[in-house]
Protein backbone atom coordinates (compact mmCIF):
# COMPACT_ATOMS: atom_id res chain seq x y z
CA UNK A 1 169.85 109.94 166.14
CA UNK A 2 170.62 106.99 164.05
CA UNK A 3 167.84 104.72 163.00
CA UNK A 4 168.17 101.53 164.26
CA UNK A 5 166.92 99.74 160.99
CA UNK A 6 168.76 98.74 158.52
CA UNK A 7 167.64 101.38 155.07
CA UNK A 8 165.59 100.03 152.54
CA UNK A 9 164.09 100.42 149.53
CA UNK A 10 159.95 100.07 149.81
CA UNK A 11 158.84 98.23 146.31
CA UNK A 12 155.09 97.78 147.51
CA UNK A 13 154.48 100.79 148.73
CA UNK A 14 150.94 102.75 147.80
CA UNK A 15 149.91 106.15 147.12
CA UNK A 16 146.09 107.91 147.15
CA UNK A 17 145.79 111.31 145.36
CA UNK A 18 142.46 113.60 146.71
CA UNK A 19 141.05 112.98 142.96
CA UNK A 20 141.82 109.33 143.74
CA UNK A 21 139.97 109.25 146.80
CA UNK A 22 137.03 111.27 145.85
CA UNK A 23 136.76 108.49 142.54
CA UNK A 24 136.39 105.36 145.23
CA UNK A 25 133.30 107.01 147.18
CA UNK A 26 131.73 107.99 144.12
CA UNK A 27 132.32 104.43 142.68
CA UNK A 28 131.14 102.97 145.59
CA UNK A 29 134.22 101.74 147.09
CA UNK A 30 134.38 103.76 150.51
CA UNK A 31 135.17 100.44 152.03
CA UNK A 32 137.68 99.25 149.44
CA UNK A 33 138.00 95.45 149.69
CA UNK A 34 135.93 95.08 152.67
CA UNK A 35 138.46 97.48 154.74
CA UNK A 36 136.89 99.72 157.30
CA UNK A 37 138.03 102.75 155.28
CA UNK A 38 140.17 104.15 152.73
CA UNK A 39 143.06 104.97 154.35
CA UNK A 40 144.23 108.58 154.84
CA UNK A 41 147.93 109.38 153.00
CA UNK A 42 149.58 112.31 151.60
CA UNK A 43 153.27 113.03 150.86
CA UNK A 44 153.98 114.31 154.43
CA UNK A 45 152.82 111.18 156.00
CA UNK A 46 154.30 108.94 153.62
CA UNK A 47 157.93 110.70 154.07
CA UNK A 48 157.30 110.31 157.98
CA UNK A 49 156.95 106.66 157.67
CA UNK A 50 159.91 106.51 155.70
CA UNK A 51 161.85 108.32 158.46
CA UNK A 52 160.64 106.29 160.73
CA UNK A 53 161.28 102.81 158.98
CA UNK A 54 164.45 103.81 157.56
CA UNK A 55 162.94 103.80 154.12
CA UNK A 56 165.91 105.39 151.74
CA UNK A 57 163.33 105.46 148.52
CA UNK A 58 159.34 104.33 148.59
CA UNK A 59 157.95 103.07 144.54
CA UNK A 60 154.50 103.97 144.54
CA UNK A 61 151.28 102.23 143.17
CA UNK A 62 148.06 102.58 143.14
CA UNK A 63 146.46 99.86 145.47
CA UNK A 64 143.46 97.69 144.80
CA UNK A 65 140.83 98.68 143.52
CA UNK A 66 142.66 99.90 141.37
CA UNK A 67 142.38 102.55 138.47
CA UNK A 68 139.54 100.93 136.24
CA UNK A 69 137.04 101.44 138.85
CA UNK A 70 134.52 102.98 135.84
CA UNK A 71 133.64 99.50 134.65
CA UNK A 72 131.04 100.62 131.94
CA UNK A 73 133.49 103.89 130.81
CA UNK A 74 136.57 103.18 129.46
CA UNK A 75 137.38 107.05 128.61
CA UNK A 76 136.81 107.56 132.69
CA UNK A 77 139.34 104.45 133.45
CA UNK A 78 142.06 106.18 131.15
CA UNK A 79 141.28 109.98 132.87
CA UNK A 80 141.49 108.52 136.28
CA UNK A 81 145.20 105.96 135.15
CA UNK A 82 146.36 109.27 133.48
CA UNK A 83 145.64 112.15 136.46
CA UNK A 84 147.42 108.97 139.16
CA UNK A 85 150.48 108.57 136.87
CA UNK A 86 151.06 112.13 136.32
CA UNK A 87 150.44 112.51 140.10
CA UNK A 88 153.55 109.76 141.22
CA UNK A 89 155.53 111.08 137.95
CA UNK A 90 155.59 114.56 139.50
CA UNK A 91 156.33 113.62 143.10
CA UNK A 92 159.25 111.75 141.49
CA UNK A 93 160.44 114.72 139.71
CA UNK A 94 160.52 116.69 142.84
CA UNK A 95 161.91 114.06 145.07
CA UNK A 96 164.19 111.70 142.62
CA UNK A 97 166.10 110.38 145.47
CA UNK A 98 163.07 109.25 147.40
CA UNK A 99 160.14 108.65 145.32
CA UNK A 100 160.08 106.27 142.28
CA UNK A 101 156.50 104.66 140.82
CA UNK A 102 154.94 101.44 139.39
CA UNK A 103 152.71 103.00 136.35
CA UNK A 104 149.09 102.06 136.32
CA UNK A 105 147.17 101.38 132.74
CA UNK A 106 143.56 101.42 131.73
CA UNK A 107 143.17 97.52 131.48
CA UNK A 108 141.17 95.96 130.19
CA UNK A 109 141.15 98.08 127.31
CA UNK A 110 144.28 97.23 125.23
CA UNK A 111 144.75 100.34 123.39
CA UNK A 112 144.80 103.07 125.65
CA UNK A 113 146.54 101.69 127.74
CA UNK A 114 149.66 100.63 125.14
CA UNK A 115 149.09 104.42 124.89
CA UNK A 116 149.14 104.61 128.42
CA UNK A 117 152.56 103.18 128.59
CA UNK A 118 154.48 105.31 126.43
CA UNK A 119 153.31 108.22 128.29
CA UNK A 120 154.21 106.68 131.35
CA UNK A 121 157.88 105.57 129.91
CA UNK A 122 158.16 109.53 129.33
CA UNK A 123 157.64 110.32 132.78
CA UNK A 124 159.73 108.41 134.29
CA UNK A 125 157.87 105.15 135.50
CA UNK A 126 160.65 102.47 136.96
CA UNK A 127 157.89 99.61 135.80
CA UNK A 128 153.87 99.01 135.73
CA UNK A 129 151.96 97.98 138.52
CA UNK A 130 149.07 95.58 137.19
CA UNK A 131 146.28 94.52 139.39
CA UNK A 132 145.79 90.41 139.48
CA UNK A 133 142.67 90.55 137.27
CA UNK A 134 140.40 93.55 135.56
CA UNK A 135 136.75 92.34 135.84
CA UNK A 136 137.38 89.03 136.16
CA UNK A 137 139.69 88.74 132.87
CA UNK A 138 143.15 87.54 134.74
CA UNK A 139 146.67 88.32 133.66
CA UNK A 140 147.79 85.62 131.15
CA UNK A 141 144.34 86.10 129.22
CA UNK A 142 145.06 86.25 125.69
CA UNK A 143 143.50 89.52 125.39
CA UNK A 144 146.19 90.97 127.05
CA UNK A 145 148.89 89.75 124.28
CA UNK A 146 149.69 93.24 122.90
CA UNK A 147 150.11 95.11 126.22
CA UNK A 148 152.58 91.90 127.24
CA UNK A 149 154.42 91.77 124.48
CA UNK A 150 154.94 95.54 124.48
CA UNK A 151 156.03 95.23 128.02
CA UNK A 152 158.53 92.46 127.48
CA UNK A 153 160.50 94.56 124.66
CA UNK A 154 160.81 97.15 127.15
CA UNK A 155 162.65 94.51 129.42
CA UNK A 156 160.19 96.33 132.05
CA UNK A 157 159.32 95.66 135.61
CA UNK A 158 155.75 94.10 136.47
CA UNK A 159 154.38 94.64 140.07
CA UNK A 160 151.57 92.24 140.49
CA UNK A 161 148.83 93.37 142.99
CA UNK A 162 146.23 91.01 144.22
CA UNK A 163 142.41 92.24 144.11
CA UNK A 164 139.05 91.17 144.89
CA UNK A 165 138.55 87.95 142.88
CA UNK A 166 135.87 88.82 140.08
CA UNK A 167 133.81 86.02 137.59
CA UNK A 168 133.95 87.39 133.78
CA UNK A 169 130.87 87.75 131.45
CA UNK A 170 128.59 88.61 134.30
CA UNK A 171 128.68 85.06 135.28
CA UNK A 172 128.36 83.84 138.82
CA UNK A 173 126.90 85.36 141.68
CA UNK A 174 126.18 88.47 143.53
CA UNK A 175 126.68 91.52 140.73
CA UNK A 176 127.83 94.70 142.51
CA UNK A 177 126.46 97.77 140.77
CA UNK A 178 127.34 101.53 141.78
CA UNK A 179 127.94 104.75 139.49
CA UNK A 180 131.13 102.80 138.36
CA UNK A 181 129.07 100.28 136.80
CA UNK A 182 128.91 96.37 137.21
CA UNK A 183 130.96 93.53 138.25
CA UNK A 184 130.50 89.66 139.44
CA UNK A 185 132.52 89.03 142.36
CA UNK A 186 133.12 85.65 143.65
CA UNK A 187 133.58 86.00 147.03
CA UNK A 188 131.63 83.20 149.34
CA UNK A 189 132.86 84.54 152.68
CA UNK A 190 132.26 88.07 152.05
CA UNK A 191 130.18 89.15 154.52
CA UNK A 192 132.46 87.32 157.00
CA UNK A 193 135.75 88.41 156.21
CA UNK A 194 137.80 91.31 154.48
CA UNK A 195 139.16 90.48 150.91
CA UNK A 196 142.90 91.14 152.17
CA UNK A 197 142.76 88.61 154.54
CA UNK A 198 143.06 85.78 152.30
CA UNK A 199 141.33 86.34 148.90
CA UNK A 200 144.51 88.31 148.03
CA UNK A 201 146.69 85.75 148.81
CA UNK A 202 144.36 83.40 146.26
CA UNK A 203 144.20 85.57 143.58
CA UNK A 204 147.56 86.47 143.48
CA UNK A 205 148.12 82.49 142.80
CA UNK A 206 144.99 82.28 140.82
CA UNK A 207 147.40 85.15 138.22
CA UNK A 208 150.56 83.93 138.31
CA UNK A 209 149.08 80.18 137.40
CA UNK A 210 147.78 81.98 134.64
CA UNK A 211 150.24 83.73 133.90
CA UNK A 212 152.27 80.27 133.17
CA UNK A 213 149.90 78.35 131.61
CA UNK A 214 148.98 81.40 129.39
CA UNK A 215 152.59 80.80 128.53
CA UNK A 216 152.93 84.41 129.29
CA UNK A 217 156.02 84.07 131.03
CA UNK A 218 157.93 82.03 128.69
CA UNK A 219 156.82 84.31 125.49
CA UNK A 220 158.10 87.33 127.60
CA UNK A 221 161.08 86.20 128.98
CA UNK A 222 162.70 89.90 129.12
CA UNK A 223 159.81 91.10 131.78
CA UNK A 224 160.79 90.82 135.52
CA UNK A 225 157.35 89.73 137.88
CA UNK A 226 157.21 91.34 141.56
CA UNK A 227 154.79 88.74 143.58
CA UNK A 228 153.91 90.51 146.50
CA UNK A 229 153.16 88.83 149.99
CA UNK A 230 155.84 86.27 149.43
CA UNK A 231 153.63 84.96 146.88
CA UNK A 232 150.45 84.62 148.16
CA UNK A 233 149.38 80.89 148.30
CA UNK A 234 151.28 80.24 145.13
CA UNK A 235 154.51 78.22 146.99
CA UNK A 236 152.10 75.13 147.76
CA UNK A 237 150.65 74.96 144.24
CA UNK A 238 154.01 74.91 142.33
CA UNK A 239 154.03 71.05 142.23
CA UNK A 240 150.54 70.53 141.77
CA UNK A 241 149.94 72.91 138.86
CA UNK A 242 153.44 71.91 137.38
CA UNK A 243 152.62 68.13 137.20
CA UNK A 244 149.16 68.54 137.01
CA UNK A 245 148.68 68.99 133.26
CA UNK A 246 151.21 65.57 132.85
CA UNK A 247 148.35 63.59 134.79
CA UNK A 248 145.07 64.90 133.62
CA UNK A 249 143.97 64.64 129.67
CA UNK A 250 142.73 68.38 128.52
CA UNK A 251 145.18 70.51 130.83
CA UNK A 252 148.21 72.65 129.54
CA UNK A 253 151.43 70.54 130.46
CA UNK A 254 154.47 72.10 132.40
CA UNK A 255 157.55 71.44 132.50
CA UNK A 256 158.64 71.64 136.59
CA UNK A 257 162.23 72.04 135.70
CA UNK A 258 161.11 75.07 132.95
CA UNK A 259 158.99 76.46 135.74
CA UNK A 260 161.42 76.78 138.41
CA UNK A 261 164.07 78.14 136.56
CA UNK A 262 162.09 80.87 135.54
CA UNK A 263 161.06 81.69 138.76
CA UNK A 264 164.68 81.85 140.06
CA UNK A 265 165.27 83.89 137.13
CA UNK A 266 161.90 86.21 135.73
CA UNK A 267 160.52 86.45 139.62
CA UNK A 268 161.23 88.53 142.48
CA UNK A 269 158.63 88.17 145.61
CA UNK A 270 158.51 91.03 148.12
CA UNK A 271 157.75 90.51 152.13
CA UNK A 272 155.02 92.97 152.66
CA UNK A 273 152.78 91.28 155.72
CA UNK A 274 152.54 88.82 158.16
CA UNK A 275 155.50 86.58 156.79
CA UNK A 276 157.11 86.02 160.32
CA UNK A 277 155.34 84.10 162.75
CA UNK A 278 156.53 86.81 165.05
CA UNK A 279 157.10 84.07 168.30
CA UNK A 280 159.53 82.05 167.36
CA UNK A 281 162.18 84.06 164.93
CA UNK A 282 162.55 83.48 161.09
CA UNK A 283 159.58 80.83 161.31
CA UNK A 284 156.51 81.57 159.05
CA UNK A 285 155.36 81.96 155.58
CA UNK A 286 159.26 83.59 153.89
CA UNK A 287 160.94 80.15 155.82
CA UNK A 288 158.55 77.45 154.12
CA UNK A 289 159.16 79.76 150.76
CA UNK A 290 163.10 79.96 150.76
CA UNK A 291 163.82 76.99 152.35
CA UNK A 292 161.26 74.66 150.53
CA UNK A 293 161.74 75.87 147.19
CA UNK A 294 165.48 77.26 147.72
CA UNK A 295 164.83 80.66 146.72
CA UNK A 296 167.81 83.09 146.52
CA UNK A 297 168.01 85.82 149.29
CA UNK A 298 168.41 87.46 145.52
CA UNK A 299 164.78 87.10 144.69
CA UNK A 300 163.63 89.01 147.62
CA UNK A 301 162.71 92.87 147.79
CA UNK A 302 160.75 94.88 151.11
CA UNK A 303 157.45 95.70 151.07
CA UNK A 304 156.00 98.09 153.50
CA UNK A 305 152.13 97.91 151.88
CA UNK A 306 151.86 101.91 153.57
CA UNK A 307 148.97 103.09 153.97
CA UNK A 308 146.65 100.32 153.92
CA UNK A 309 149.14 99.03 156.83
CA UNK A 310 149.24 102.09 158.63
CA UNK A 311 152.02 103.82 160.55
CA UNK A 312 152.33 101.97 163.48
CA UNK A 313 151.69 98.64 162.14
CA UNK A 314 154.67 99.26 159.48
CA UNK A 315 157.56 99.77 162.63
CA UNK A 316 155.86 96.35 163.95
CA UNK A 317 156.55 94.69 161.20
CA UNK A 318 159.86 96.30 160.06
CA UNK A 319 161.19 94.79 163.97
CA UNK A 320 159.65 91.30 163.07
CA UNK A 321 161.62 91.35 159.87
CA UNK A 322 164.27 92.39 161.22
CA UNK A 323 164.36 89.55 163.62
CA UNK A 324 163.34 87.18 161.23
CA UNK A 325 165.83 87.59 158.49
CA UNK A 326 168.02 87.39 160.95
CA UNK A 327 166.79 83.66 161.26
CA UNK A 328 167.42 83.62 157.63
CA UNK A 329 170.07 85.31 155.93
CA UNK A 330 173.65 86.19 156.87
CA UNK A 331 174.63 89.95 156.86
CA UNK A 332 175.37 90.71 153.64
CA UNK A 333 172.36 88.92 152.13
CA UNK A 334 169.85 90.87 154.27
CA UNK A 335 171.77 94.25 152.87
CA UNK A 336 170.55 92.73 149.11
CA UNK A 337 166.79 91.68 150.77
CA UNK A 338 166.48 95.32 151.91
CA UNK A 339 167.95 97.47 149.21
CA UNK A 340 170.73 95.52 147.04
CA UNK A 341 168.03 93.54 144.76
CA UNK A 342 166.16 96.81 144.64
CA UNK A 343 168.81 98.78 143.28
CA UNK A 344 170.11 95.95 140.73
CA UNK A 345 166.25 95.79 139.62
CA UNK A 346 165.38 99.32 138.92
CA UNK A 347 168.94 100.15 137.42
CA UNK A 348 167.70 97.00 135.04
CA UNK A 349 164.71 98.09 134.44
CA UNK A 350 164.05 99.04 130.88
CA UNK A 351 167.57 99.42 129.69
CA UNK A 352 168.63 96.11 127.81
CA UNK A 353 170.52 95.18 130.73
CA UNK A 354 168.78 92.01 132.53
CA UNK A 355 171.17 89.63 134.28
């Protein structure tokens, strides 16, 4: 019977080993992010959801926490990045058409993981999935130079992934402390709400601010950024942060012009979540996005965000999309949202052959 969605290529799409799992309880992460549980997943699941959402090839990543869940053992952050990788690198290598992966690394420590990359290059990796910040040090800090500018030669793909908003230095309020070690989070509704709800959505912006003031992104103008949830919060900051340093003595100036070109050209943002208001067509959060900031149907990739949206809640979704873009986007340009920019991106990937 022929699947009434359109096929697409899953870019945010995550993946939890047995090894994996066991490391979150004994971290003390059984309720990762504030979520009732860790989700259960395995291969057979994950190809059933693709069968059922029409999914032609899922690229894996860890989810938050994360790999560097060992906070006081680096050596234990770098086992636990190497066992996932190899895990994804062999489920490529027995299903090549199907299963592609985001690499993790062992951040914050620099070294391994620019070790950690070329072993993940040699396996196969399509790009690097890097969590929004490693105990509290965001993406853009400066002691992430090296693993950027190793990144950027490889012309590679970055998959940002939002995570529980953290303070660095032990500074702020409410350590957490477990067999992984210690961390400050900074998270004033936490016994209210989960982190997914909306933290992600903030600390996604919080790292891709940083990543432009940093001047990350202009110094590594060969790396291509996946945003996920349509960016997060980040749409209704462009101006502000843009113009910002122009106004206020002591703040890194931007250029809005410089900004926006790069994100038509370095950024791709994928739809995973609630981005349809689900009521009333293609209204919602991708709408205000494309149509305030007139971002190519080019720039946009699917996200399913299986398991920690479950099975069910993924075919919901997929029929709100598929409504929505409707709303949107004319035929052809919903072909490139689903799978198109996909396939350009991972065929660019790595090989010297941006456009």
């Amino acid at each position: 019977m022929t699947n009434p969605l359109p096929p697409r290529i899953d870019v945010h799409s995550h993946f939890l080993p047995p090894f994996y799992r066991t490391a979150l309880e004994n971290t003390g992460n059984s309720y990762p992010d504030g979520m009732p549980a860790i989700p259960p997943w395995s291969p057979s699941a994950h190809f059933e959801m693709m069968a059922s959402a029409n999914v032609t090839k899922s690229i894996l990543s860890i989810s938050s926490p994360g790999t560097h869940l060992y906070i006081n053992d680096s050596l234990a952050r770098t086992d636990l990045t190497r066992k996932c990788n190899a895990y994804a690198a062999d489920l490529k290598k027995q299903y090549p058409e199907k299963i592609g992966f985001w690499a993790s690394l062992p951040l914050p420590d620099v070294e391994r993981s620019l070790e950690e990359i070329e072993r993940a290059i040699g396996e196969g990796c399509d790009g690097f999935a890097l969590m929004t910040n490693y105990h509290g040090s965001y993406l853009g800090d400066e002691r992430f130079g090296a693993v950027f500018e190793r990144l950027d030669q490889l012309g590679a793909t970055v998959f940002l992934h939002p995570t529980c908003p953290c303070i660095p230095d032990g500074h702020g309020t409410e350590p957490v402390s477990g067999e992984g070690g210690e961390r400050t989070k900074a998270l004033p509704f936490e016994s209210k709400y989960p982190v997914p709800i909306f933290e992600f959505l903030f600390d996604t912006a919080r790292a891709v601010i940083n990543l432009f003031y940093s001047g990350t992104v202009s110094q590594c103008s060969n790396i291509r950024f996946i945003v996920p949830h349509v960016g997060g919060t980040l749409p209704p900051l462009i101006t502000r942060f843009t113009v910002f340093g122009s106004l206020v003595p002591g703040v890194t100036p931007l250029d809005p012009a410089t900004v926006r070109k790069q994100i038509q050209e370095q950024f791709y943002f994928d739809l995973a979540g609630l981005i349809f208001d689900g009521e009333t067509g293609g209204r919602g959060q991708l709408k205000a996005f494309v149509e305030g900031w007139d971002i190519s149907y080019k720039r946009l990739l699917y996200g399913s965000d299986f398991p920690f949206t479950n099975h069910g809640a993924v075919g919901m979704l997929a029929q709100r999309m598929n409504v929505g873009l409707e709303h949107l986007f004319d035929a052809e340009e919903r072909g490139a949202v689903y799978e198109g920019n996909a396939k350009r991106l991972l065929e660019e990937a790595m090989s010297g052959t941006r456009k």
